[in-house]
C-alpha atoms as a PDB file:
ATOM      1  CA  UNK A   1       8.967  -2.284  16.895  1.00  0.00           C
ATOM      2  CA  UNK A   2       8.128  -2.853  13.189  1.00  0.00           C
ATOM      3  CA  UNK A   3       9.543  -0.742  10.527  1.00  0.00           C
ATOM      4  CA  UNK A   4       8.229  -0.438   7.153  1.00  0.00           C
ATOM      5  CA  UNK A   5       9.807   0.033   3.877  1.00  0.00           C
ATOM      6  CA  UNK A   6       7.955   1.071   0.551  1.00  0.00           C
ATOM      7  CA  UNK A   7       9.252   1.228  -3.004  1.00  0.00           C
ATOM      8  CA  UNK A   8       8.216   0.996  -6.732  1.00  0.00           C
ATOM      9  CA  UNK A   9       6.982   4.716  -6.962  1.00  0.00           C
ATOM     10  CA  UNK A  10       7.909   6.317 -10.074  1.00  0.00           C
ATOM     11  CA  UNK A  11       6.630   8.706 -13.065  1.00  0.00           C
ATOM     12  CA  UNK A  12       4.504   6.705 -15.461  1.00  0.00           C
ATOM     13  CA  UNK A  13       2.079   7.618 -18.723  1.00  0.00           C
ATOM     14  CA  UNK A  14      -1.670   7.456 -17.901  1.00  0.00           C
ATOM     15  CA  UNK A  15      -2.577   4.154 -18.749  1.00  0.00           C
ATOM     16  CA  UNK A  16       0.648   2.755 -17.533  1.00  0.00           C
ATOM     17  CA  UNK A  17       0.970   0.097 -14.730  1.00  0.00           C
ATOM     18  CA  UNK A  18       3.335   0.418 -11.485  1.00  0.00           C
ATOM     19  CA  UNK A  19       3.958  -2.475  -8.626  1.00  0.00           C
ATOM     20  CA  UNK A  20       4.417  -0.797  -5.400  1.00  0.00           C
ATOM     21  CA  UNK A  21       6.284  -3.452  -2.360  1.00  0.00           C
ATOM     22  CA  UNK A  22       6.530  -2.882   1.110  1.00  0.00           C
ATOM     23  CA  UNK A  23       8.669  -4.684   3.504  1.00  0.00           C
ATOM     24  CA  UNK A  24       8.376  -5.207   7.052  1.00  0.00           C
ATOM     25  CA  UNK A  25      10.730  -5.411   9.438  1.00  0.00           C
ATOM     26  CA  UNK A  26      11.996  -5.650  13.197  1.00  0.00           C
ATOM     27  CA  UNK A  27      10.584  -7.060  16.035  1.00  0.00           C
ATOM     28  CA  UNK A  28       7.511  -9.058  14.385  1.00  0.00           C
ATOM     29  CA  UNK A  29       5.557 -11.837  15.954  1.00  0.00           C
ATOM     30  CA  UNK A  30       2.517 -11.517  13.775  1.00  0.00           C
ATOM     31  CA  UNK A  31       1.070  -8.951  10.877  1.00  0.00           C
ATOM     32  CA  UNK A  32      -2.547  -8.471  11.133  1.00  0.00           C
ATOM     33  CA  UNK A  33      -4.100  -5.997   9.031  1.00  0.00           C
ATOM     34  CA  UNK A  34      -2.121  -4.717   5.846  1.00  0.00           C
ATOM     35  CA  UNK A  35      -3.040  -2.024   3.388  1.00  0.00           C
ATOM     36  CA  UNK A  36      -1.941   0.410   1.325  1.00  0.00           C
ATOM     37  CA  UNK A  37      -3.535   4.487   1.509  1.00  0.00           C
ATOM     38  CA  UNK A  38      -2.204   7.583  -0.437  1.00  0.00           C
ATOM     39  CA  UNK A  39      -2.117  11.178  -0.391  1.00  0.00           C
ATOM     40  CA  UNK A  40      -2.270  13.687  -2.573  1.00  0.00           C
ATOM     41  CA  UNK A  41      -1.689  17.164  -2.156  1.00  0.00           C
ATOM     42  CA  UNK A  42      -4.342  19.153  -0.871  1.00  0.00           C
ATOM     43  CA  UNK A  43      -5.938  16.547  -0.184  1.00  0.00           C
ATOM     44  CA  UNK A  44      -6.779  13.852   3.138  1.00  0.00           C
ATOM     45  CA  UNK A  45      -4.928  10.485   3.321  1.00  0.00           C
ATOM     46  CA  UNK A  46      -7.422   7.851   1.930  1.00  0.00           C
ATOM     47  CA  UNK A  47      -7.474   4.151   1.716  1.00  0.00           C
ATOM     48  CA  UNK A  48      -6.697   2.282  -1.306  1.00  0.00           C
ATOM     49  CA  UNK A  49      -6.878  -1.508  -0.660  1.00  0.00           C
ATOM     50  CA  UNK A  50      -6.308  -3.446   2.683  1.00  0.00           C
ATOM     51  CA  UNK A  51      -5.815  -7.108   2.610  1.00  0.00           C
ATOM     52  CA  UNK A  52      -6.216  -9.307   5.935  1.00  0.00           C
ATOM     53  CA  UNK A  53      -3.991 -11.900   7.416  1.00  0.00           C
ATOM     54  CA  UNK A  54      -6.426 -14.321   5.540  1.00  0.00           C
ATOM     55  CA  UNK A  55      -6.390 -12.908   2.346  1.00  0.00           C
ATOM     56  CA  UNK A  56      -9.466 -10.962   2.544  1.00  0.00           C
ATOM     57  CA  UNK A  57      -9.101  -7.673   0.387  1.00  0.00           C
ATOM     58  CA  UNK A  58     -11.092  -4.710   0.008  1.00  0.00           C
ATOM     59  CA  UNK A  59     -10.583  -1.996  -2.460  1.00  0.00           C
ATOM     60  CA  UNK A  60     -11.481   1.766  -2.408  1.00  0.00           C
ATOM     61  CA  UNK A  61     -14.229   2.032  -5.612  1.00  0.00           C
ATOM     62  CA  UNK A  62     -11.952   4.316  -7.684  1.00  0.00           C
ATOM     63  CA  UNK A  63      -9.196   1.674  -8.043  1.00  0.00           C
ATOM     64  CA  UNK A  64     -11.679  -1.283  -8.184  1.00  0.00           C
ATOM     65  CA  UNK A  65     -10.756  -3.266 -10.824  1.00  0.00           C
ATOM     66  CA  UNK A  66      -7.146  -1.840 -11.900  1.00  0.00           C
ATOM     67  CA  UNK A  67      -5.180  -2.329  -8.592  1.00  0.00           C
ATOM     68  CA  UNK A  68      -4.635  -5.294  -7.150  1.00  0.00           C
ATOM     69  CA  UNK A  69      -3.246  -6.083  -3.636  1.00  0.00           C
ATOM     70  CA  UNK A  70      -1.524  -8.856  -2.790  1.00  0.00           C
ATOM     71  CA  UNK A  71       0.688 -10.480   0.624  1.00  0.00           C
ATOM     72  CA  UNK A  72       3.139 -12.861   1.439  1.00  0.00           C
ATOM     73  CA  UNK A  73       2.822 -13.902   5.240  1.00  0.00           C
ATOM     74  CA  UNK A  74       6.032 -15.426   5.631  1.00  0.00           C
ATOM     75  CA  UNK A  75       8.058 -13.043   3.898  1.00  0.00           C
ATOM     76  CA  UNK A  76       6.181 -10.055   5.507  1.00  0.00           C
ATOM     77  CA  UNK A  77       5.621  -8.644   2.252  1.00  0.00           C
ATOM     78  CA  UNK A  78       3.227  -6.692   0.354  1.00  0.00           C
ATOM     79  CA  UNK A  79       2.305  -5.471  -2.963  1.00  0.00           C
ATOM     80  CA  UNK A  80       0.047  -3.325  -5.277  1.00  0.00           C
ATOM     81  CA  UNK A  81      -0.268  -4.004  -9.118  1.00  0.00           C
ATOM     82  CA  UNK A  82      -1.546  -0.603 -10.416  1.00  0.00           C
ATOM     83  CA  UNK A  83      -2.538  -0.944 -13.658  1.00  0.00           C
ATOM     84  CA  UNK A  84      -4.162   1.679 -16.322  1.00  0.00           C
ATOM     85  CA  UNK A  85      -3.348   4.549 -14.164  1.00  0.00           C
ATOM     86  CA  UNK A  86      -4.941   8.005 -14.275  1.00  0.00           C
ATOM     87  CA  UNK A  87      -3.665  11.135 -13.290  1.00  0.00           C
ATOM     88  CA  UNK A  88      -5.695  11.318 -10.441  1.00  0.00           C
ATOM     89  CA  UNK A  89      -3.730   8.308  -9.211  1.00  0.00           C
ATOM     90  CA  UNK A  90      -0.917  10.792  -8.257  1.00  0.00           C
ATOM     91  CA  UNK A  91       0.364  10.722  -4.782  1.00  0.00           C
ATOM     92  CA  UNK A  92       2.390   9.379  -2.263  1.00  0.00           C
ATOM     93  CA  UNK A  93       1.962   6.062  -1.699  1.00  0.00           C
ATOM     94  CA  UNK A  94       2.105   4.168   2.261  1.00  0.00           C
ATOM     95  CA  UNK A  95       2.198   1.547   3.736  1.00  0.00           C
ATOM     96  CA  UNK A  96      -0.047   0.419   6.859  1.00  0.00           C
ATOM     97  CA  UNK A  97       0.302  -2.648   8.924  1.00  0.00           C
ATOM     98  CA  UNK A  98      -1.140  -3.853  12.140  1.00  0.00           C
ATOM     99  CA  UNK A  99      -0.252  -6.112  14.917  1.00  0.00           C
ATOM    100  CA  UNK A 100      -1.497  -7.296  17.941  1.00  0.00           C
ATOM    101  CA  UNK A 101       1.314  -7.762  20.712  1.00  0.00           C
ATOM    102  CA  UNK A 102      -0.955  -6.579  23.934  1.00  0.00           C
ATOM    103  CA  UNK A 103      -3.003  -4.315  21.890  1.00  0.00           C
ATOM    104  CA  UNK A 104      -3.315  -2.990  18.607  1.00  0.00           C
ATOM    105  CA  UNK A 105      -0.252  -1.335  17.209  1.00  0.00           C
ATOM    106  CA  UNK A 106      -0.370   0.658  13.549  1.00  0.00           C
ATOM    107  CA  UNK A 107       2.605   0.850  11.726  1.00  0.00           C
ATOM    108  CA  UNK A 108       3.463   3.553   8.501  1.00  0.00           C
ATOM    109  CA  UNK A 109       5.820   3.568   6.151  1.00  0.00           C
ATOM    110  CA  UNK A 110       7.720   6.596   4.806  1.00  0.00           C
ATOM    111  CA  UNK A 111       5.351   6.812   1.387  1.00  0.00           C
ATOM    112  CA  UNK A 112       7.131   6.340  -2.181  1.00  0.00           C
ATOM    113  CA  UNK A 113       5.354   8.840  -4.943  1.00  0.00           C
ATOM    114  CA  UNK A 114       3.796   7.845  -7.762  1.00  0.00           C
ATOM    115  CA  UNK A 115       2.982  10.770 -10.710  1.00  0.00           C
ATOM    116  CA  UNK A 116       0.985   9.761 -13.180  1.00  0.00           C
ATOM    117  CA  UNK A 117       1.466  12.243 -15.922  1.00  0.00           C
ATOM    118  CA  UNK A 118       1.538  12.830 -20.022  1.00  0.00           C
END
């Protein structure tokens, strides 16, 4: 199975920039699908950006243009640059990967937070 690890959650000032990583491991043969959602309390788990085995990316519209998602294939890595944060960016943070083995398989990590706060 494939286990995923996310870090680079922390307490920043609005306007302040994070760079959340996740790391895959275990038994991997190939990484579809990657992409990063968050929750915040009270609230449903939402997507954030997603970024394809072929670098295709697609944002959610209230982080268009300050976050920026990014992968390394070999490595099995992947990243979000959050810049000029708002408050409203508070939550925890996950990671979600696919892979194909037989059939579709979706992967989680545990979350990191992130607080945006003055």
């Amino acid at each position: 199975q494939v286990q995923l690890a996310e870090s680079g959650g922390g307490l920043v000032q609005p306007g302040g920039s994070l760079r959340l990583s996740c790391v895959a491991s275990g038994i991997i043969f190939s990484i579809n699908n990657m992409g990063w959602y968050r929750q915040a309390p009270g609230k449903q788990r939402e997507m954030v950006a997603t970024i394809t085995s072929f670098l295709r990316t697609n944002y959610a519209d209230s982080v268009k243009g300050r976050f920026t998602i990014s992968r390394d294939n070999a490595k099995n890595t992947m990243s979000l640059q959050m810049n000029s944060l708002k408050p409203e960016d508070t939550a925890v943070y996950y990671c979600r990967a696919e892979t194909l083995p037989l059939v579709i398989m979706v992967y989680w990590g545990q979350g990191t937070q992130v607080t945006v706060s003055s």
